[in-house]
N, C-alpha and C. Protein backbone atom coordinates (compact mmCIF):
# COMPACT_ATOMS: atom_id res chain seq x y z
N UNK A 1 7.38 -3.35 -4.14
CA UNK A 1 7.71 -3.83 -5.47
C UNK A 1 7.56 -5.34 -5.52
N UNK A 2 7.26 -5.69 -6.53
CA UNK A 2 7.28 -7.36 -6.96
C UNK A 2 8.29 -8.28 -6.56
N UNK A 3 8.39 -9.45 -6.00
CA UNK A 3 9.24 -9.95 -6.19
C UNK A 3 9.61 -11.20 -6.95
N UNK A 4 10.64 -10.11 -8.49
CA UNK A 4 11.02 -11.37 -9.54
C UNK A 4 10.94 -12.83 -8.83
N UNK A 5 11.79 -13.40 -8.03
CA UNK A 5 11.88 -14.44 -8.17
C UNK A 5 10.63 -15.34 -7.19
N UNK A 6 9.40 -14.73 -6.86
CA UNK A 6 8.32 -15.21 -6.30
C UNK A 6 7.65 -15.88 -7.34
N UNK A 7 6.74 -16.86 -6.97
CA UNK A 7 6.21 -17.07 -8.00
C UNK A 7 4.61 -16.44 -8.19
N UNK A 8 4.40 -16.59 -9.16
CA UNK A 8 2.93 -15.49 -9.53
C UNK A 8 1.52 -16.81 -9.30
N UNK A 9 0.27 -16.14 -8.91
CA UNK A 9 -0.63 -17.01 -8.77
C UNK A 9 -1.77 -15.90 -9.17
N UNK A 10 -2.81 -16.50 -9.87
CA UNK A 10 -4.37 -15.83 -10.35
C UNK A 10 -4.67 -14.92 -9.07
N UNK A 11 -5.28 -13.65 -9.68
CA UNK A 11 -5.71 -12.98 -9.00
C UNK A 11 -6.93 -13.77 -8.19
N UNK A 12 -7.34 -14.66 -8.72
CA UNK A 12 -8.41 -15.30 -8.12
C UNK A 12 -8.78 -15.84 -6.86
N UNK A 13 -7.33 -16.24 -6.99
CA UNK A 13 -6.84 -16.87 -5.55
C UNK A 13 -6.26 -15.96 -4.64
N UNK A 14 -6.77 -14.77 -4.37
CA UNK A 14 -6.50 -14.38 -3.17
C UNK A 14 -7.43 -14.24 -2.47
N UNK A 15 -7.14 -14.00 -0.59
CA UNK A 15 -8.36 -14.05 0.06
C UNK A 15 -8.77 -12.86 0.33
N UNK A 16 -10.24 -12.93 0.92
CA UNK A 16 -10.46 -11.47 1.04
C UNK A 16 -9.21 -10.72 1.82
N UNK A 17 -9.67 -9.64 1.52
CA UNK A 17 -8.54 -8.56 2.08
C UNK A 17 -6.81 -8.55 2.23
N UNK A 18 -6.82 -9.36 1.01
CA UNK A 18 -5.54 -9.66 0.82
C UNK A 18 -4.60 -8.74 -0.32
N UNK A 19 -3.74 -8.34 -0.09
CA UNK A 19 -3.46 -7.43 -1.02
C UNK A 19 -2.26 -8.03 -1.66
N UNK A 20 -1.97 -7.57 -3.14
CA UNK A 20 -1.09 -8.21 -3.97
C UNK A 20 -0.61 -7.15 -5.27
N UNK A 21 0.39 -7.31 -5.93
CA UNK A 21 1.13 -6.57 -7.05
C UNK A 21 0.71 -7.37 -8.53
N UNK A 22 0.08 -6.39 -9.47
CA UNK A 22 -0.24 -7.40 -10.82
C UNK A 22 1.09 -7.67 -11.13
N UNK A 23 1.32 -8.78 -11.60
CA UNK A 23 2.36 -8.91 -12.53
C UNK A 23 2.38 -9.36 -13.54
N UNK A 24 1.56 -9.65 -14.38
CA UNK A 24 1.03 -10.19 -15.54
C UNK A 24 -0.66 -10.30 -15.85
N UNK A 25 -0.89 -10.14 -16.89
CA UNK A 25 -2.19 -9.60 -17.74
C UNK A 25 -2.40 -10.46 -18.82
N UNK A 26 -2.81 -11.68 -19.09
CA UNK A 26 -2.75 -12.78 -20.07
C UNK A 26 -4.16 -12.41 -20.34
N UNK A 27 -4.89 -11.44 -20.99
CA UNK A 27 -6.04 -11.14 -21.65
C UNK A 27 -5.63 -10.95 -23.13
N UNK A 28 -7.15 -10.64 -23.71
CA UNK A 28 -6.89 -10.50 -25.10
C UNK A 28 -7.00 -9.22 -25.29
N UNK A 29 -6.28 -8.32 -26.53
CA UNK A 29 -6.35 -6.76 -26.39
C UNK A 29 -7.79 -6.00 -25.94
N UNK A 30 -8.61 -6.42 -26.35
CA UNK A 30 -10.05 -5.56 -25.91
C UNK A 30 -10.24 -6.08 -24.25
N UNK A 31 -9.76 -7.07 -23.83
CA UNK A 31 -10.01 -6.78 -22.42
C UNK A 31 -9.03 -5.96 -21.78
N UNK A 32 -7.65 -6.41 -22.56
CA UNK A 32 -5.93 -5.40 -21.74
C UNK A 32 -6.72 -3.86 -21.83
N UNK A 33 -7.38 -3.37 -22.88
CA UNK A 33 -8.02 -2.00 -22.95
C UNK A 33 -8.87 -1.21 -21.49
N UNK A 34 -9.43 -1.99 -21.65
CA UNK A 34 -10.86 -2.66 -20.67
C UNK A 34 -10.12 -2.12 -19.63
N UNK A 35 -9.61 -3.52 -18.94
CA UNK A 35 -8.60 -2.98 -17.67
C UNK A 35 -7.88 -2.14 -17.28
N UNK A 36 -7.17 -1.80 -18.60
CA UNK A 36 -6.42 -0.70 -18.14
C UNK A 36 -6.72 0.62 -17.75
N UNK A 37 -8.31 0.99 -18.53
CA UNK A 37 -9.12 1.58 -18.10
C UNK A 37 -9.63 1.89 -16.41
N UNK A 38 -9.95 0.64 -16.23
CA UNK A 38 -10.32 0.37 -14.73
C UNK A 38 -8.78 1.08 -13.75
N UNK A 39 -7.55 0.78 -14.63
CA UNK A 39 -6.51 0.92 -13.57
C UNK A 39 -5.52 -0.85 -13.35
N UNK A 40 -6.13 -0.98 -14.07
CA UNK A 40 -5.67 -3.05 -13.57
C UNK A 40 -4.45 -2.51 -14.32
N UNK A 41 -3.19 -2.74 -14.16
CA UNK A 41 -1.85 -2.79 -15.03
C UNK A 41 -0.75 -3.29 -13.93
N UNK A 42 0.12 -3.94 -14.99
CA UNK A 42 0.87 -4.50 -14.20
C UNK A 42 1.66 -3.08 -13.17
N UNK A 43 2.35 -3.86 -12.58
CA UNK A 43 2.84 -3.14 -11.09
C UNK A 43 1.59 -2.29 -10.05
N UNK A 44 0.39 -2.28 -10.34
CA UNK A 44 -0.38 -1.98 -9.53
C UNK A 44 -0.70 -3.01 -8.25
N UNK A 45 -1.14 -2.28 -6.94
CA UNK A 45 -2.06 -2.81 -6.38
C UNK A 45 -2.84 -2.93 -6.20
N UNK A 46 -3.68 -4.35 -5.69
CA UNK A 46 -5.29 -4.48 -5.49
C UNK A 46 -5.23 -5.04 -3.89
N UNK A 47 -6.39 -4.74 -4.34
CA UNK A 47 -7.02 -5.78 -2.99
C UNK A 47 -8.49 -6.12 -3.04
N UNK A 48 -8.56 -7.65 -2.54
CA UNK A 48 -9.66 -8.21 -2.67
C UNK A 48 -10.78 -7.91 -1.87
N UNK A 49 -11.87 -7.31 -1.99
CA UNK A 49 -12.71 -7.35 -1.10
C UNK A 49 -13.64 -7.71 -0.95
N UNK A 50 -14.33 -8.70 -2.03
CA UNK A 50 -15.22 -9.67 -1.42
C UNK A 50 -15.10 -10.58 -2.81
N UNK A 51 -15.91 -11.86 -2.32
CA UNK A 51 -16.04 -13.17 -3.41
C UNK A 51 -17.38 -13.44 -3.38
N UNK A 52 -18.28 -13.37 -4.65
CA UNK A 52 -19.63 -13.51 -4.69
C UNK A 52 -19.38 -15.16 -4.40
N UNK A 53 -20.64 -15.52 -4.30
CA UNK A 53 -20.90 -16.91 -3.92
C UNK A 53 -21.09 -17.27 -5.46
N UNK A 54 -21.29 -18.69 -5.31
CA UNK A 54 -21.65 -19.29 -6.69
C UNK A 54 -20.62 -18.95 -7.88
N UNK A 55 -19.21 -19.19 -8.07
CA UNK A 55 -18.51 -18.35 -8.58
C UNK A 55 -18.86 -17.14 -9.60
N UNK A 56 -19.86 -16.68 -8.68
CA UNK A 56 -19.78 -14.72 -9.15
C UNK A 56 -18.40 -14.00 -9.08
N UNK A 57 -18.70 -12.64 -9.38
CA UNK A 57 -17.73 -11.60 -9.56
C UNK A 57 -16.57 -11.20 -8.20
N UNK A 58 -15.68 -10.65 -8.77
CA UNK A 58 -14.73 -10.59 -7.37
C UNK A 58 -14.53 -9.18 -7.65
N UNK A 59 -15.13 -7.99 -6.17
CA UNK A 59 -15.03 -7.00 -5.63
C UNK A 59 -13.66 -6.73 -5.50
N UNK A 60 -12.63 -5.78 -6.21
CA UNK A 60 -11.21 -5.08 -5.99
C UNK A 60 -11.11 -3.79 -5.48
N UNK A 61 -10.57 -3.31 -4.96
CA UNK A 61 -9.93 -1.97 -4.69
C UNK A 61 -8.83 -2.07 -5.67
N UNK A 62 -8.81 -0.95 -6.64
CA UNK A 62 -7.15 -0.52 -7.43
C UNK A 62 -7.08 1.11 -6.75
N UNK A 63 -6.24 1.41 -6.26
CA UNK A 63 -6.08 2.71 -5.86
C UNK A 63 -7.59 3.24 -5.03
N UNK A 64 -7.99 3.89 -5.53
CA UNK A 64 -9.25 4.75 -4.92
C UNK A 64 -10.63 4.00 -5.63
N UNK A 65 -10.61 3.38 -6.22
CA UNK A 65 -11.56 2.67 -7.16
C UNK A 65 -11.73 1.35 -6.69
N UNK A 66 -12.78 1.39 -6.69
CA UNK A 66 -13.52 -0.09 -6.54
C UNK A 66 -14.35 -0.61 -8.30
N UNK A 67 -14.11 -2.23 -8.00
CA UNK A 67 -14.66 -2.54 -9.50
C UNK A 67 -14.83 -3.92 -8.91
N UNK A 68 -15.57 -4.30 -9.88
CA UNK A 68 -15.93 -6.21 -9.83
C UNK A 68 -15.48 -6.70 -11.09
N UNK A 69 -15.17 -7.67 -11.32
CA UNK A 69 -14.50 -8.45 -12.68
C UNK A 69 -14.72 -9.79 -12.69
N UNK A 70 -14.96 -10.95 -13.49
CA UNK A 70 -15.71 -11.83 -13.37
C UNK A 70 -14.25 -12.72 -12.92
N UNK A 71 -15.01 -14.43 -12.50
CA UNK A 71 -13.60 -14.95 -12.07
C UNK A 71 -13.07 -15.38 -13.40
N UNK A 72 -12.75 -15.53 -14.53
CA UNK A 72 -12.60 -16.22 -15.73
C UNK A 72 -11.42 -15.14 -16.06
N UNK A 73 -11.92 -13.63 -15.91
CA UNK A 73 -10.82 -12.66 -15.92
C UNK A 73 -9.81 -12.93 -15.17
N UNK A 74 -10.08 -12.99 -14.02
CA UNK A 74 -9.61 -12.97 -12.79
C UNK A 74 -8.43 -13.70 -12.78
N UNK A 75 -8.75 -14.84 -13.05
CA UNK A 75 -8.33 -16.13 -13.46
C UNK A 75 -6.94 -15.79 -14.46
N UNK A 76 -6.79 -15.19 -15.04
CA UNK A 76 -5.54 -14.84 -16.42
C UNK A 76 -5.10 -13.14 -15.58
N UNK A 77 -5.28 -12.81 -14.68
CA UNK A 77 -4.34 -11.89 -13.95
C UNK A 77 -3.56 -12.31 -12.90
N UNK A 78 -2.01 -12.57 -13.54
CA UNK A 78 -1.54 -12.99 -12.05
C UNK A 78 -0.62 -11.97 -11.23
N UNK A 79 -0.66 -12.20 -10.29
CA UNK A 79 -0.06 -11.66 -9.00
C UNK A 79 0.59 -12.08 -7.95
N UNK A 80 1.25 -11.40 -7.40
CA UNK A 80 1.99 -11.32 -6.50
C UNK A 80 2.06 -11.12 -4.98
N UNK A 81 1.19 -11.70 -3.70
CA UNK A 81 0.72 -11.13 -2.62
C UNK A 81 1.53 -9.89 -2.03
N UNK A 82 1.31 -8.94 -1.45
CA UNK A 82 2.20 -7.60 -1.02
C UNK A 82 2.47 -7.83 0.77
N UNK A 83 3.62 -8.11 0.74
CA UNK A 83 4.20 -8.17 2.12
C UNK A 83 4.41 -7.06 3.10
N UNK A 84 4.00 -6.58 3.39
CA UNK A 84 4.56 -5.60 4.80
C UNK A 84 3.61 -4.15 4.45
């Protein structure tokens, strides 16, 4: 689970293979749609699995699913790194 009093940082900024809890979704409704689609919602986990070069797209695992999402998205999902 999250922890309230952690503080939250862009999905962007995590490193590869780092895993973390959404805790916030600062998109506009047609992307919150979008995502939620994919599985992106808060209290989920991801994990990063790769960073295109040239700030390209960033490779996630949500559950069983893999997806890419640009960093600008990326950028307005924040999270929580997952400890243990």
């Amino acid at each position: 689970m999250p922890d309230e009093t952690a503080p939250c940082r862009p999905l962007s900024s995590l490193e590869v293979g780092e895993v973390a809890y959404v805790v916030s979704v600062g998109v506009g409704t047609e992307w919150q749609g979008r995502l939620n689609a994919m599985g992106i919602s808060v209290g989920k986990h991801v994990t990063l699995l790769r960073k295109a070069n040239l700030n390209g797209p960033l490779q996630l695992r949500v559950g069983t699913t893999e997806l890419a999402i640009r960093r600008g998205e990326a950028q307005l999902i924040g999270v929580q790194p997952h400890h243990g």
